[in-house]
C-alpha atoms as a PDB file:
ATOM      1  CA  UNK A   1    -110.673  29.847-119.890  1.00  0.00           C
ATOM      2  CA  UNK A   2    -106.985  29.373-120.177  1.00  0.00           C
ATOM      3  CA  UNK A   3    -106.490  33.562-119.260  1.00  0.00           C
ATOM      4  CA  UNK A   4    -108.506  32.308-115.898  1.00  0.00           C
ATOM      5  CA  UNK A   5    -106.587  29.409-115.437  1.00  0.00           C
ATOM      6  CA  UNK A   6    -103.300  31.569-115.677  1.00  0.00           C
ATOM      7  CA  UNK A   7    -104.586  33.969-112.967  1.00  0.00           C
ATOM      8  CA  UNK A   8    -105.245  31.539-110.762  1.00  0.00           C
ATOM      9  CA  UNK A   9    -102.038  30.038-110.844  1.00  0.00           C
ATOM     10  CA  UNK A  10    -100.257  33.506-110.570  1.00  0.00           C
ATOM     11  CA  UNK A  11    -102.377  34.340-107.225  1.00  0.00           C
ATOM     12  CA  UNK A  12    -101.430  30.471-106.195  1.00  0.00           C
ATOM     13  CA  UNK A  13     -97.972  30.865-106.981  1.00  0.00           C
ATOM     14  CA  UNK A  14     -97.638  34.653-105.664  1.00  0.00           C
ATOM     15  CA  UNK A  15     -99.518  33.328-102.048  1.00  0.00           C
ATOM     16  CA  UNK A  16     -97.003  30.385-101.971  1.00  0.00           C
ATOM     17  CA  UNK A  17     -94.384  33.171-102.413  1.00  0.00           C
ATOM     18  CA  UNK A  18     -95.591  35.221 -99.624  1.00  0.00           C
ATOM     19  CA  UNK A  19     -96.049  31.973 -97.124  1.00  0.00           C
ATOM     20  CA  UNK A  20     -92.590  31.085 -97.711  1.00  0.00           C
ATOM     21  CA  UNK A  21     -91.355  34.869 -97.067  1.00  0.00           C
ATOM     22  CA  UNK A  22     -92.809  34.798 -93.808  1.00  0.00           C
ATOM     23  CA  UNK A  23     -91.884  31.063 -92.465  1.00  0.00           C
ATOM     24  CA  UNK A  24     -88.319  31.942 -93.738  1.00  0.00           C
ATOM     25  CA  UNK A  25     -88.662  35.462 -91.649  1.00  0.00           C
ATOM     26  CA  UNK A  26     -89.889  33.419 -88.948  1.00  0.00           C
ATOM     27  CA  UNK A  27     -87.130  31.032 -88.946  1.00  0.00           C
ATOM     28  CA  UNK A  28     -84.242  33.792 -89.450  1.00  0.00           C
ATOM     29  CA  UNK A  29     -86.063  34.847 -85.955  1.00  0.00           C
ATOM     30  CA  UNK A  30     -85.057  32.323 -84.039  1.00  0.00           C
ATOM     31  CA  UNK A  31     -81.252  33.020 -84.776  1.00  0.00           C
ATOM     32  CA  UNK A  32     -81.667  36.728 -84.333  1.00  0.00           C
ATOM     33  CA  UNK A  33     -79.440  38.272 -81.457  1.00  0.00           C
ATOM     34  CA  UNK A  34     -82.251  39.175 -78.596  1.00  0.00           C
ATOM     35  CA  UNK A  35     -81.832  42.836 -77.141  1.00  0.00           C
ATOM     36  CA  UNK A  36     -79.661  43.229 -73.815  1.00  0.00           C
ATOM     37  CA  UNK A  37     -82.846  44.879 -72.395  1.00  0.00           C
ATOM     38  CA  UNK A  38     -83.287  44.610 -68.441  1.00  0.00           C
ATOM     39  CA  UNK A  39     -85.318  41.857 -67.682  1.00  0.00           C
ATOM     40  CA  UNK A  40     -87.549  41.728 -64.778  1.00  0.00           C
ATOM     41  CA  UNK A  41     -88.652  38.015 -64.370  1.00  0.00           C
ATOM     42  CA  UNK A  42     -84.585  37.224 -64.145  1.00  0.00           C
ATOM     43  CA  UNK A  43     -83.970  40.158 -61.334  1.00  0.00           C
ATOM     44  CA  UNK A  44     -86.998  38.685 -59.247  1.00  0.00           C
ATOM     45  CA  UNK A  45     -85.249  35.178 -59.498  1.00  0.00           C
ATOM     46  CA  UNK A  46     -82.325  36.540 -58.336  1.00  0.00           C
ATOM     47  CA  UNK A  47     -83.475  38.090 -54.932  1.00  0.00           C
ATOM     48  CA  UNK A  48     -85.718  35.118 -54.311  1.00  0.00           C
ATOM     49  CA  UNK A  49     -82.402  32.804 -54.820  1.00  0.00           C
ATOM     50  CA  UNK A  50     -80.366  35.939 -52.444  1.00  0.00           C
ATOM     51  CA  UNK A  51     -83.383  35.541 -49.976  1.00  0.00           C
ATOM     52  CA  UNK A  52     -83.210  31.590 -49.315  1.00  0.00           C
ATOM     53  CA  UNK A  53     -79.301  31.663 -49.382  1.00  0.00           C
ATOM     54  CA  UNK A  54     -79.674  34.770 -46.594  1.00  0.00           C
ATOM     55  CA  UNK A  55     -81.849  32.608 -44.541  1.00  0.00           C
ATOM     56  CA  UNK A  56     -79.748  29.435 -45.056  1.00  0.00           C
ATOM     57  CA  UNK A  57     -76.828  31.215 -43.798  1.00  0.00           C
ATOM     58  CA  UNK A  58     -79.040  32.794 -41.185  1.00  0.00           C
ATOM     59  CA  UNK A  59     -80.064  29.745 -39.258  1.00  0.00           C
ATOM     60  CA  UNK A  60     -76.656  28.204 -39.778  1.00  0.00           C
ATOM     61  CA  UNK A  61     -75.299  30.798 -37.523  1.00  0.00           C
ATOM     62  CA  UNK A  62     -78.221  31.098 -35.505  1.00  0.00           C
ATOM     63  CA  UNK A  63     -77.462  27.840 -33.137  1.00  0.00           C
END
Protein backbone atom coordinates (compact mmCIF):
# COMPACT_ATOMS: atom_id res chain seq x y z
CA UNK A 1 0.00 0.00 0.00
CA UNK A 2 2.59 2.50 0.97
CA UNK A 3 4.73 1.52 -2.65
CA UNK A 4 1.13 2.74 -4.23
CA UNK A 5 0.83 5.58 -2.20
CA UNK A 6 4.47 6.68 -3.23
CA UNK A 7 3.59 6.38 -6.96
CA UNK A 8 0.88 8.33 -6.74
CA UNK A 9 2.50 11.09 -5.22
CA UNK A 10 5.49 10.91 -7.73
CA UNK A 11 2.90 11.12 -10.83
CA UNK A 12 1.14 14.08 -8.59
CA UNK A 13 4.23 15.75 -7.94
CA UNK A 14 5.86 15.08 -11.56
CA UNK A 15 2.22 16.57 -13.24
CA UNK A 16 2.50 19.60 -10.85
CA UNK A 17 6.07 19.85 -12.28
CA UNK A 18 5.03 19.80 -15.80
CA UNK A 19 1.91 22.43 -15.16
CA UNK A 20 4.25 24.79 -13.71
CA UNK A 21 6.84 24.32 -16.77
CA UNK A 22 4.31 25.33 -19.08
CA UNK A 23 2.47 28.40 -17.14
CA UNK A 24 6.10 29.63 -16.51
CA UNK A 25 6.76 29.09 -20.53
CA UNK A 26 3.62 30.79 -20.99
CA UNK A 27 4.41 33.70 -18.93
CA UNK A 28 8.19 34.10 -20.27
CA UNK A 29 5.87 34.51 -23.60
CA UNK A 30 4.46 37.44 -22.93
CA UNK A 31 7.94 39.23 -22.50
CA UNK A 32 9.37 37.58 -25.56
CA UNK A 33 10.55 40.10 -28.36
CA UNK A 34 7.70 39.53 -31.27
CA UNK A 35 9.27 39.06 -34.88
CA UNK A 36 9.62 42.32 -37.15
CA UNK A 37 7.52 40.31 -39.68
CA UNK A 38 5.33 42.50 -42.19
CA UNK A 39 2.07 42.82 -40.93
CA UNK A 40 -0.90 43.12 -43.05
CA UNK A 41 -3.81 44.27 -40.74
CA UNK A 42 -1.33 47.48 -39.83
CA UNK A 43 -0.59 48.27 -43.80
CA UNK A 44 -4.49 48.14 -44.48
CA UNK A 45 -4.91 50.72 -41.54
CA UNK A 46 -2.56 52.76 -42.98
CA UNK A 47 -4.09 53.34 -46.53
CA UNK A 48 -7.55 53.53 -45.04
CA UNK A 49 -6.09 56.47 -42.62
CA UNK A 50 -4.01 57.86 -46.27
CA UNK A 51 -7.51 57.49 -47.99
CA UNK A 52 -9.72 59.76 -45.53
CA UNK A 53 -6.78 62.29 -45.08
CA UNK A 54 -6.66 62.34 -49.27
CA UNK A 55 -10.28 63.07 -49.32
CA UNK A 56 -10.15 65.57 -46.41
CA UNK A 57 -7.63 67.48 -48.22
CA UNK A 58 -9.58 66.87 -51.39
CA UNK A 59 -12.76 68.69 -50.57
CA UNK A 60 -10.82 71.34 -48.70
CA UNK A 61 -9.46 72.44 -51.96
CA UNK A 62 -12.34 71.56 -53.87
CA UNK A 63 -14.50 74.93 -52.99
Amino acid sequence: MNKDNDSNQTYVGKHALDRLQEVEKDHQRAYKKRSSSFNFNRLIMVLVFALIVGLMIYSMFRQ
